[in-house]
N, C-alpha and C. Protein backbone atom coordinates (compact mmCIF):
# COMPACT_ATOMS: atom_id res chain seq x y z
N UNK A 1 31.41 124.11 99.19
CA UNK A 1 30.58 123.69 100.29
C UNK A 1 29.44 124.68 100.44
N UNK A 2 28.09 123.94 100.55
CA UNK A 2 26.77 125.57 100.48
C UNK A 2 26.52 124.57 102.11
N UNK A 3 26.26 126.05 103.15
CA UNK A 3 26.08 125.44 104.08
C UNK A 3 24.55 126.01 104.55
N UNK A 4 23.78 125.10 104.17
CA UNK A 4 22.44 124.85 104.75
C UNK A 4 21.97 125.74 106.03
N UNK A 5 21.81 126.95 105.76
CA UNK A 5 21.30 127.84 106.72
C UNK A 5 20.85 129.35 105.68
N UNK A 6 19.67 130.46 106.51
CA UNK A 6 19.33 131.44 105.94
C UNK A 6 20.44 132.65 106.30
N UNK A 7 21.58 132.46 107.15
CA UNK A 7 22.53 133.53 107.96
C UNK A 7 23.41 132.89 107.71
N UNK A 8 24.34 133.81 107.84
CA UNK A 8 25.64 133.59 108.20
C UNK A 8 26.31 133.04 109.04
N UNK A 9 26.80 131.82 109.15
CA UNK A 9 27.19 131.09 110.13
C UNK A 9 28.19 131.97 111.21
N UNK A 10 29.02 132.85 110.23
CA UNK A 10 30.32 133.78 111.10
C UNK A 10 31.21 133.02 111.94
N UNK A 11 31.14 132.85 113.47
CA UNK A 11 31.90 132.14 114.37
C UNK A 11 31.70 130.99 114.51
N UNK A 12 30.78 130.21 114.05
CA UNK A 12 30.50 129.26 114.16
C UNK A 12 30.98 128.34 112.94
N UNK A 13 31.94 129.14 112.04
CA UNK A 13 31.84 128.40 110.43
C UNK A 13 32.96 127.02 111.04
N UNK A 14 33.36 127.00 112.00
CA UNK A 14 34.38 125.77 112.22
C UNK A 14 33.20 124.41 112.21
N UNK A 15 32.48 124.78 112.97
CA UNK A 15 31.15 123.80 112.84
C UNK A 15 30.88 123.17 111.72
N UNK A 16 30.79 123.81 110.54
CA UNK A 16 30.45 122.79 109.15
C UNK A 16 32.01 122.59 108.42
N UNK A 17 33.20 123.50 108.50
CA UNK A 17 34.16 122.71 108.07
C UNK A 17 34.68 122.32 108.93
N UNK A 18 34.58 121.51 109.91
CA UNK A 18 35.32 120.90 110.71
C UNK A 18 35.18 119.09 110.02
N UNK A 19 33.65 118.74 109.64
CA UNK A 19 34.01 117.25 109.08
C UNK A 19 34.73 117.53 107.44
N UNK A 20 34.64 118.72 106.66
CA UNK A 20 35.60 118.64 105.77
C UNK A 20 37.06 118.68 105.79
N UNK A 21 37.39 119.22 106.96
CA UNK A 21 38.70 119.32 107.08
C UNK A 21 39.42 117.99 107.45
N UNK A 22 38.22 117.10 108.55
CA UNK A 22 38.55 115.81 108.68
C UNK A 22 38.95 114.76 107.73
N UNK A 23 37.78 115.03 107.05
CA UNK A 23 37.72 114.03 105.41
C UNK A 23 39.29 114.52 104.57
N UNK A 24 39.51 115.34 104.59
CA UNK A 24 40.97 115.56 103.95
C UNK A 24 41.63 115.61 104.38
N UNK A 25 42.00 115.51 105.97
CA UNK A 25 43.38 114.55 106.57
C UNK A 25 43.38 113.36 106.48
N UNK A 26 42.10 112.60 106.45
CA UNK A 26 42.35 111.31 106.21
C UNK A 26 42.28 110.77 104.40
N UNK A 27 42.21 111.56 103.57
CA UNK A 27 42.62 111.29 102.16
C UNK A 27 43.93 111.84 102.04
N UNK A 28 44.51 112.39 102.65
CA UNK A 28 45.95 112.91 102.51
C UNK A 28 46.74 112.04 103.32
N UNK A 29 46.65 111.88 104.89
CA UNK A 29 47.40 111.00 105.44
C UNK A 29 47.01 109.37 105.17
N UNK A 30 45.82 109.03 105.29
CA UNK A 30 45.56 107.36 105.87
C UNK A 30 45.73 107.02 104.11
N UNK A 31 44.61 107.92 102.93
CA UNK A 31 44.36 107.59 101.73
C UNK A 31 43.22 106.52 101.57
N UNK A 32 42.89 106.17 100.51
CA UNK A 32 41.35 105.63 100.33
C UNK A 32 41.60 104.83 99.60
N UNK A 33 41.16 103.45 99.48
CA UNK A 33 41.39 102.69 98.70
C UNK A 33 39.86 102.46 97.45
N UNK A 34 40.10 103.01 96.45
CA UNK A 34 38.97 103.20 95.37
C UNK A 34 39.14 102.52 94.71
N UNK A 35 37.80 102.11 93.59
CA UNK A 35 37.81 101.34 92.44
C UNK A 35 37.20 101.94 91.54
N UNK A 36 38.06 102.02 90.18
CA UNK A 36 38.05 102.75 89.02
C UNK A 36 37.26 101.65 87.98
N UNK A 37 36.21 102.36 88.06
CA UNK A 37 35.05 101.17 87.22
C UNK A 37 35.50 101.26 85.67
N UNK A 38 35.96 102.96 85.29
CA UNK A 38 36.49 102.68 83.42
C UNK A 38 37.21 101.09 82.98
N UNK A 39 38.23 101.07 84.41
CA UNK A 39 39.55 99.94 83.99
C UNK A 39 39.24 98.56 85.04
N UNK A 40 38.72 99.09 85.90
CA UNK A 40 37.87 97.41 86.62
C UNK A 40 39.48 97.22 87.51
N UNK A 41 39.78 98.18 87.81
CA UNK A 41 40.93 97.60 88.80
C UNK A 41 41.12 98.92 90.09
N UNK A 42 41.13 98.87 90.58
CA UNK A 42 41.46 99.80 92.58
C UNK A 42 42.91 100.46 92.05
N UNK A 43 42.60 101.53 92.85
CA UNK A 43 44.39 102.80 93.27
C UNK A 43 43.70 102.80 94.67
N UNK A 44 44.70 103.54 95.38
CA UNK A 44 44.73 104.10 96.39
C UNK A 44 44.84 105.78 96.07
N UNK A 45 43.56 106.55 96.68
CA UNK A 45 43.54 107.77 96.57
C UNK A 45 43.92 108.81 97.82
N UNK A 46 44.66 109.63 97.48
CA UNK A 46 44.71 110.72 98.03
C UNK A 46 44.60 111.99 97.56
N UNK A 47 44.27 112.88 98.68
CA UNK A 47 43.78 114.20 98.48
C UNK A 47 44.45 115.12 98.87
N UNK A 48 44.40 116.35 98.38
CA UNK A 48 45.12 118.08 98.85
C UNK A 48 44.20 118.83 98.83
N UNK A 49 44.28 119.64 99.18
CA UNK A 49 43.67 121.52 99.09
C UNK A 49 44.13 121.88 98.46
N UNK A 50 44.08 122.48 97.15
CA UNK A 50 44.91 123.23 96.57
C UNK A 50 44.67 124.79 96.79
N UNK A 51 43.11 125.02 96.83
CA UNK A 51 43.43 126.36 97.09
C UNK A 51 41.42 127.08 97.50
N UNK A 52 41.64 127.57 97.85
CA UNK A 52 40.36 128.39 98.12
C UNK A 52 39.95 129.94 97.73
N UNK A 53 38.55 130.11 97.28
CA UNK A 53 38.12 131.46 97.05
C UNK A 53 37.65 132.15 97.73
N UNK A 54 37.98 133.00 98.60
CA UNK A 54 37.51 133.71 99.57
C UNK A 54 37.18 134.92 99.41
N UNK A 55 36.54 135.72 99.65
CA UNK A 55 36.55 137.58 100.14
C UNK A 55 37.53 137.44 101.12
N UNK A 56 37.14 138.81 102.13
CA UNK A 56 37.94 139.38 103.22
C UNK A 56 36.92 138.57 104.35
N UNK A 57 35.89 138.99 104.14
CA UNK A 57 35.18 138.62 105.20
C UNK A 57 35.06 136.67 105.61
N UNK A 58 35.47 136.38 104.44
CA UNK A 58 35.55 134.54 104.73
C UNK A 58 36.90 134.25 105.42
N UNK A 59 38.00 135.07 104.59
CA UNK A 59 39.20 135.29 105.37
C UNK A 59 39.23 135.71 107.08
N UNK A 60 38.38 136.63 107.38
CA UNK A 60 38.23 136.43 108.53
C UNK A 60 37.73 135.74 109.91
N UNK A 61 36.56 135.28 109.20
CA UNK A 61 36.03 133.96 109.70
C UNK A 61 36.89 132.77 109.99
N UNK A 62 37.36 132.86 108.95
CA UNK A 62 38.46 131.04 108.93
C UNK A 62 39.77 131.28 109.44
N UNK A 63 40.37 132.80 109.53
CA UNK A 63 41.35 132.87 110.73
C UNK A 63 41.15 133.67 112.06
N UNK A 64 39.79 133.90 112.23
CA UNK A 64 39.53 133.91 113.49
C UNK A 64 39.89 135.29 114.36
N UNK A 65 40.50 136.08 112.75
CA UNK A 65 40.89 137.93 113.03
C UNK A 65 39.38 138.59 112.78
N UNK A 66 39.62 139.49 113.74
CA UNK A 66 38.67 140.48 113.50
C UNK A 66 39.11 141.38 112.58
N UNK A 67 37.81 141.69 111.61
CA UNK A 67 38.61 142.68 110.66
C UNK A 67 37.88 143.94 110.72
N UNK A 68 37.39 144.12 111.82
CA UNK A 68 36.65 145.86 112.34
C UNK A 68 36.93 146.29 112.94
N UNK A 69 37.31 147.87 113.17
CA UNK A 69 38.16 148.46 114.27
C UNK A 69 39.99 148.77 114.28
N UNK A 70 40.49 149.10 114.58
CA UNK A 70 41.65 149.77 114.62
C UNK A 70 42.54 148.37 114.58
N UNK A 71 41.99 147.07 115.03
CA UNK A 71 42.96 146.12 114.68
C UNK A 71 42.44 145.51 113.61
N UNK A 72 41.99 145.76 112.84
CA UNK A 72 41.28 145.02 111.34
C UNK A 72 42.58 144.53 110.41
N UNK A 73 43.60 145.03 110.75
CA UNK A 73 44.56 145.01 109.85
C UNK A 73 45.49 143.53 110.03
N UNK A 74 45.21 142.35 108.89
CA UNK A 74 46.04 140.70 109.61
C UNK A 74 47.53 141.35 109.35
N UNK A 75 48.00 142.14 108.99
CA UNK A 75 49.44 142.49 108.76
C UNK A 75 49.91 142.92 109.81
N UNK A 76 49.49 143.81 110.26
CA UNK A 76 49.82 145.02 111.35
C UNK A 76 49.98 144.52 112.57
N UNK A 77 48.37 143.63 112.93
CA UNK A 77 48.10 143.15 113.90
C UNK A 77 47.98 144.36 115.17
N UNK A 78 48.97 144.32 116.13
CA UNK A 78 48.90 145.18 117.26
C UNK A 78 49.63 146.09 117.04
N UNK A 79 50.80 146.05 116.22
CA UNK A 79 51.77 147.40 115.83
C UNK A 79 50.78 148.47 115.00
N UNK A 80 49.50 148.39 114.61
CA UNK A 80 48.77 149.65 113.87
C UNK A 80 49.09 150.70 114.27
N UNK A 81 48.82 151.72 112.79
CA UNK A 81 48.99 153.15 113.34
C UNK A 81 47.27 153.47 112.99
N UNK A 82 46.49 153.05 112.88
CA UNK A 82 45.04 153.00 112.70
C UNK A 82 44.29 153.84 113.94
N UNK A 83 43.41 154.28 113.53
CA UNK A 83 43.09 155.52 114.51
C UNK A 83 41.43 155.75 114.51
N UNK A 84 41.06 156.24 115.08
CA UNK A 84 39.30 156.55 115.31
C UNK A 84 38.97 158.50 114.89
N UNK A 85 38.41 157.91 113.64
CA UNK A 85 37.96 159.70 113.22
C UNK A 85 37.14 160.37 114.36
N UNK A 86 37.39 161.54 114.61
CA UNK A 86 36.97 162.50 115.72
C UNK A 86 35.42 162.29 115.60
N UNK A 87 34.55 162.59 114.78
CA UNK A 87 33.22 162.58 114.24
C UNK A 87 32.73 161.71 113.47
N UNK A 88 32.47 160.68 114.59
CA UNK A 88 31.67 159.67 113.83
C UNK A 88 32.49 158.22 113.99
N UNK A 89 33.53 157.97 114.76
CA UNK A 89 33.81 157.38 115.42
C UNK A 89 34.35 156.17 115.01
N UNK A 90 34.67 156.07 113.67
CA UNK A 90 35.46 155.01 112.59
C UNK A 90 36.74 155.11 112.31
N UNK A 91 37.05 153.65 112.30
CA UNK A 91 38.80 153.71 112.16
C UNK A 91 38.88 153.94 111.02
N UNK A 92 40.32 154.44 110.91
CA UNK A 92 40.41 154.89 109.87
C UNK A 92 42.00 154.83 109.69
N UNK A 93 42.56 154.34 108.25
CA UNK A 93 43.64 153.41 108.14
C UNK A 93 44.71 154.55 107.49
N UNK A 94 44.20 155.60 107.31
CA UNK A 94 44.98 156.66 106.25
C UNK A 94 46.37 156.75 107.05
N UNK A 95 47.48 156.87 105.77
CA UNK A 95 48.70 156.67 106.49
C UNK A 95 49.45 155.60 107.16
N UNK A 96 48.37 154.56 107.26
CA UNK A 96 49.35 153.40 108.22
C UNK A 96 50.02 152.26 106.82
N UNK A 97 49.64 152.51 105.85
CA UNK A 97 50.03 151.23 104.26
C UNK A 97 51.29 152.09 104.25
N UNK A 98 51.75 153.05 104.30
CA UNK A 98 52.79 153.52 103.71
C UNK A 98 54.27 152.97 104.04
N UNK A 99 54.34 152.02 105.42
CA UNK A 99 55.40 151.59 105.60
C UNK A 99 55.30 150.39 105.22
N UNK A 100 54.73 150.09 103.65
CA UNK A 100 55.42 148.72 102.96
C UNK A 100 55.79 149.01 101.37
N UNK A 101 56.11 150.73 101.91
CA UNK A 101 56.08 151.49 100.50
C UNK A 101 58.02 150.76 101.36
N UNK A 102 59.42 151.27 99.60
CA UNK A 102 60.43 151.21 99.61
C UNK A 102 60.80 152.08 100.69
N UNK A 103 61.73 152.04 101.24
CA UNK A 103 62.45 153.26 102.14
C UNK A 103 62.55 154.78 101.53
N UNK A 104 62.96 154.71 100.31
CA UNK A 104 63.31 155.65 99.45
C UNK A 104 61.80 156.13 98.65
N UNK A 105 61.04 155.80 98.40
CA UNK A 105 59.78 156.15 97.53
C UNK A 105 59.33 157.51 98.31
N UNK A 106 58.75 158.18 97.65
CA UNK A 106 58.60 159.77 97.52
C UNK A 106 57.56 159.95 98.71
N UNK A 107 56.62 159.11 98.93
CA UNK A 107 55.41 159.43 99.73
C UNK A 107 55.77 159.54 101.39
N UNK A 108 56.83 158.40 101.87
CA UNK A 108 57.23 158.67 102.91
C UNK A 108 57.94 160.05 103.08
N UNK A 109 57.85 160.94 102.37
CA UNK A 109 58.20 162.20 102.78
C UNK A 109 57.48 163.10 101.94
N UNK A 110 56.32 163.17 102.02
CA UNK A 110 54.86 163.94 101.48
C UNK A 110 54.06 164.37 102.68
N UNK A 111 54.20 165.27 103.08
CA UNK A 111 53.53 166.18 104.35
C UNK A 111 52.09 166.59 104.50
N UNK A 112 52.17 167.31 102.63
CA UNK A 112 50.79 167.66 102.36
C UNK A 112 50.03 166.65 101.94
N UNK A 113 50.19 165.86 101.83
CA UNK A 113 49.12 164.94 100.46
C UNK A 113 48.48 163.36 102.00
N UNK A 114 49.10 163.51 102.70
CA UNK A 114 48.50 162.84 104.10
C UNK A 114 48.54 162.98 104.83
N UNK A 115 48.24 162.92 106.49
CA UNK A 115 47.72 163.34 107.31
C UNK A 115 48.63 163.84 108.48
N UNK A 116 48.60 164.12 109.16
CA UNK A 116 49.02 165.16 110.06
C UNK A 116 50.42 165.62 110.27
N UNK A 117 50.42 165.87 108.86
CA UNK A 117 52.00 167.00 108.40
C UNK A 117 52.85 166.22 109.00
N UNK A 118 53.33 165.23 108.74
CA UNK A 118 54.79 164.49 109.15
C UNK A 118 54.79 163.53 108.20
N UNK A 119 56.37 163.46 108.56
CA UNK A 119 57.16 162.16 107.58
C UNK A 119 57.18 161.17 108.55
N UNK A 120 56.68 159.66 107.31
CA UNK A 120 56.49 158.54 108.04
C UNK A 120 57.34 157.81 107.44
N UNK A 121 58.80 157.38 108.49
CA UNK A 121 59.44 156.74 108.11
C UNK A 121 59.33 155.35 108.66
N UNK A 122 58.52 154.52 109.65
CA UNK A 122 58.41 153.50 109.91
C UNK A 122 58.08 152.65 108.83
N UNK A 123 59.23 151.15 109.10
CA UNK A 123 59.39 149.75 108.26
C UNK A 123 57.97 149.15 108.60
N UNK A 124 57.80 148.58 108.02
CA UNK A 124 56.90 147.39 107.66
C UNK A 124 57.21 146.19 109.16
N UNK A 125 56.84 145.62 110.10
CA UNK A 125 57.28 144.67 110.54
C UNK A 125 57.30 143.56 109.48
N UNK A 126 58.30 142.68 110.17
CA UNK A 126 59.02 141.50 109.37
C UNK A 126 57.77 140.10 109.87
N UNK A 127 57.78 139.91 108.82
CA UNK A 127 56.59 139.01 108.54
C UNK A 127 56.53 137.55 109.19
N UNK A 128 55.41 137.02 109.94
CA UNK A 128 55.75 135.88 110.61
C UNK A 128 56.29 135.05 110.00
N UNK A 129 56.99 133.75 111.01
CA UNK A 129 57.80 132.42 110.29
C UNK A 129 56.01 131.70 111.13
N UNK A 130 56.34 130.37 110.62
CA UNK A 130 55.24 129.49 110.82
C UNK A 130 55.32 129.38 112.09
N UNK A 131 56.99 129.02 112.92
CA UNK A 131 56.95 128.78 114.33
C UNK A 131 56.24 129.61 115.17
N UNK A 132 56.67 131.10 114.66
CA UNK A 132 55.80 132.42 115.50
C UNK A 132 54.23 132.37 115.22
N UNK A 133 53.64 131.81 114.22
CA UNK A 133 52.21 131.79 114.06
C UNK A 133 51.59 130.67 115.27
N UNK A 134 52.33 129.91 114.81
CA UNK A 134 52.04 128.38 115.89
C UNK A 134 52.47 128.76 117.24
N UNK A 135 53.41 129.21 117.77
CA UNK A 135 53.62 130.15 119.26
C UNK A 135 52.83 130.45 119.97
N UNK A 136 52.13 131.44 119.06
CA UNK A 136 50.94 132.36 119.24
C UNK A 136 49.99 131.85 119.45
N UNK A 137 49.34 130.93 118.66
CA UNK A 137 47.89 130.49 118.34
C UNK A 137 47.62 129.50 119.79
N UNK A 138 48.76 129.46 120.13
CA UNK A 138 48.59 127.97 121.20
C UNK A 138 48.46 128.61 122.65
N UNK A 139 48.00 129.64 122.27
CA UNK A 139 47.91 130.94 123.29
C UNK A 139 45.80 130.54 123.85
N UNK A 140 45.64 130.61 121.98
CA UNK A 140 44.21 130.54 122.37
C UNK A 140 43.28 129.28 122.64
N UNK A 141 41.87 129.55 123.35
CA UNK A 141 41.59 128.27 123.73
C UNK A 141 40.59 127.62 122.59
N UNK A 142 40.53 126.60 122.81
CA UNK A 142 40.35 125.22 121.88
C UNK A 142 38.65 125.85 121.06
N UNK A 143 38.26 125.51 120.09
CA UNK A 143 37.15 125.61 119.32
C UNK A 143 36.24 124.88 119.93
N UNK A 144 34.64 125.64 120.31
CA UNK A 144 33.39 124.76 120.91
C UNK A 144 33.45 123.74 119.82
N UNK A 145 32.78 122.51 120.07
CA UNK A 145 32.54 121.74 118.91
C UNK A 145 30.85 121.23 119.67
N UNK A 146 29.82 122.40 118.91
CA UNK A 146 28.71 122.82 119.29
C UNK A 146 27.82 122.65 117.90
N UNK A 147 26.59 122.17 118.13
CA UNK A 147 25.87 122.26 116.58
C UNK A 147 24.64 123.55 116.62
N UNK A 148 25.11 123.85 118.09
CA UNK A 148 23.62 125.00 118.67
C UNK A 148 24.18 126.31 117.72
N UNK A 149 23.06 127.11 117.91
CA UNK A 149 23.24 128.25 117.33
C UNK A 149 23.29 129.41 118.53
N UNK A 150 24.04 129.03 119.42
CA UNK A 150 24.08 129.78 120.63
C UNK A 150 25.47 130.62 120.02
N UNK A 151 26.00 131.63 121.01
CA UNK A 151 27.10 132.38 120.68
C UNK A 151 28.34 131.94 121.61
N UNK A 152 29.46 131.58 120.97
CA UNK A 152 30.40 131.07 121.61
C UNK A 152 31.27 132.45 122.33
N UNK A 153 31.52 132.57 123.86
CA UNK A 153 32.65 133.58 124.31
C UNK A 153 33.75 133.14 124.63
N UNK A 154 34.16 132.45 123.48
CA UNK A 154 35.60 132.09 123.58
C UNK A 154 36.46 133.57 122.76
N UNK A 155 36.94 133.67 124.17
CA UNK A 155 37.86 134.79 123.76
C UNK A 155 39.18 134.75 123.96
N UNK A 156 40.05 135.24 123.33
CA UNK A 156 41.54 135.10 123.30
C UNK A 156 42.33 136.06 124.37
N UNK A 157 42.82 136.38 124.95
CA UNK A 157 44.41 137.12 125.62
C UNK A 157 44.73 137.95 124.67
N UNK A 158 45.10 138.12 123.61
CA UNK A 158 45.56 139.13 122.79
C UNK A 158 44.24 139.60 122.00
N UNK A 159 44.52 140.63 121.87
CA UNK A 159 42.88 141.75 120.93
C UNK A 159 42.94 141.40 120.03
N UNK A 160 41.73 141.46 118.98
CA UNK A 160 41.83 141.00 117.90
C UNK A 160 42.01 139.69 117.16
N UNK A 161 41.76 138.91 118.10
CA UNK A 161 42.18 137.45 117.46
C UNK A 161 41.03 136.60 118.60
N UNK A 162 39.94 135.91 118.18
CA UNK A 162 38.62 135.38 119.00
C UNK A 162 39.08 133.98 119.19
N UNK A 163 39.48 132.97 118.46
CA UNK A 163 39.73 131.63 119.08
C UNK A 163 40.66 130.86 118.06
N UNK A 164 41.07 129.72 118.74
CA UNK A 164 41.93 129.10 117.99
C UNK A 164 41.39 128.65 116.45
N UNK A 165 42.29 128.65 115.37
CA UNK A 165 41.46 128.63 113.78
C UNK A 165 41.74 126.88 114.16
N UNK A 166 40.68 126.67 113.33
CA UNK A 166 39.95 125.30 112.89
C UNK A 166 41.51 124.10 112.58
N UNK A 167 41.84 124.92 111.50
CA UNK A 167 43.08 124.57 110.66
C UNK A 167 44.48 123.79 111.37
N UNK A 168 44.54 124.99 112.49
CA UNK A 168 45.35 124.55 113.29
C UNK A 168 45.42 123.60 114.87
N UNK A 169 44.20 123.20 114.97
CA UNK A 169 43.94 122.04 115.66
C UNK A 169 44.84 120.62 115.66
């Protein structure tokens, strides 16, 4: 999809996939009835997603996480150990990956080689089920469905997370 603008759409990207997302619930659920001119006879078509190419930054757009600042992290979410350097005022993530190292792996007990002389024995939290994603999300409020280029302040209850994703409508 090239979406016809000189900027970055950012918060607003629900705006142009919102009629693609349409068009492929209704080739997946309703289906299309086509005619195959090679053989001169109609199927009924349907469609999937199979998959998408993203960066980080499209990833964030299309789930609606912020990925700057001490909650940048979609894993962590609010449990971060992410922190703001004294000088100069950037988060900074050193030390918080290490609890999806094994229990036993050498680094969780490396004093010198990261940051402020302690052993980090904290687990990994246990990774959402779909119900807990869907829980959550129904927290936030509904997507403008706006063609302006104004700025939407739809903001969420929990940090780090700006409005309900497109997807899950």
């Amino acid at each position: 999809m090239v979406i016809p603008s000189l900027s970055n759409p950012k918060r607003l990207i629900d705006v142009y996939l919102e009629p693609l997302i349409e068009e492929l619930w209704n080739l997946w659920h309703v289906a299309i009835l086509t005619r195959d001119s090679a053989k001169d006879e109609t199927f009924t078509m349907c469609a999937a997603l199979m998959w998408t190419v993203n960066g980080l930054s499209a990833y964030g757009m299309a789930s609606r996480w912020s990925f700057v600042g001490i909650m940048g992290c979609s894993v962590c979410m609010k449990d971060t150990r992410a922190f703001y350097l004294q000088n100069g005022r950037k988060a900074c993530y050193f030390d918080c990956h290490k609890q999806f190292l094994p229990p036993d792996h050498p680094y969780h007990r490396n004093k010198k080689a990261f940051t402020k002389n302690q052993v980090e024995m904290k687990v990994a939290s246990p990774r959402l089920t779909g119900e807990q994603i869907r829980d959550w999300v129904e927290e936030f409020s509904p997507v403008l469905k706006c063609r302006c280029h104004s700025r939407t302040n739809t903001r969420s209850s929990i940090s780090g997370q700006r409005k309900k994703h497109l997807l899950l409508e």
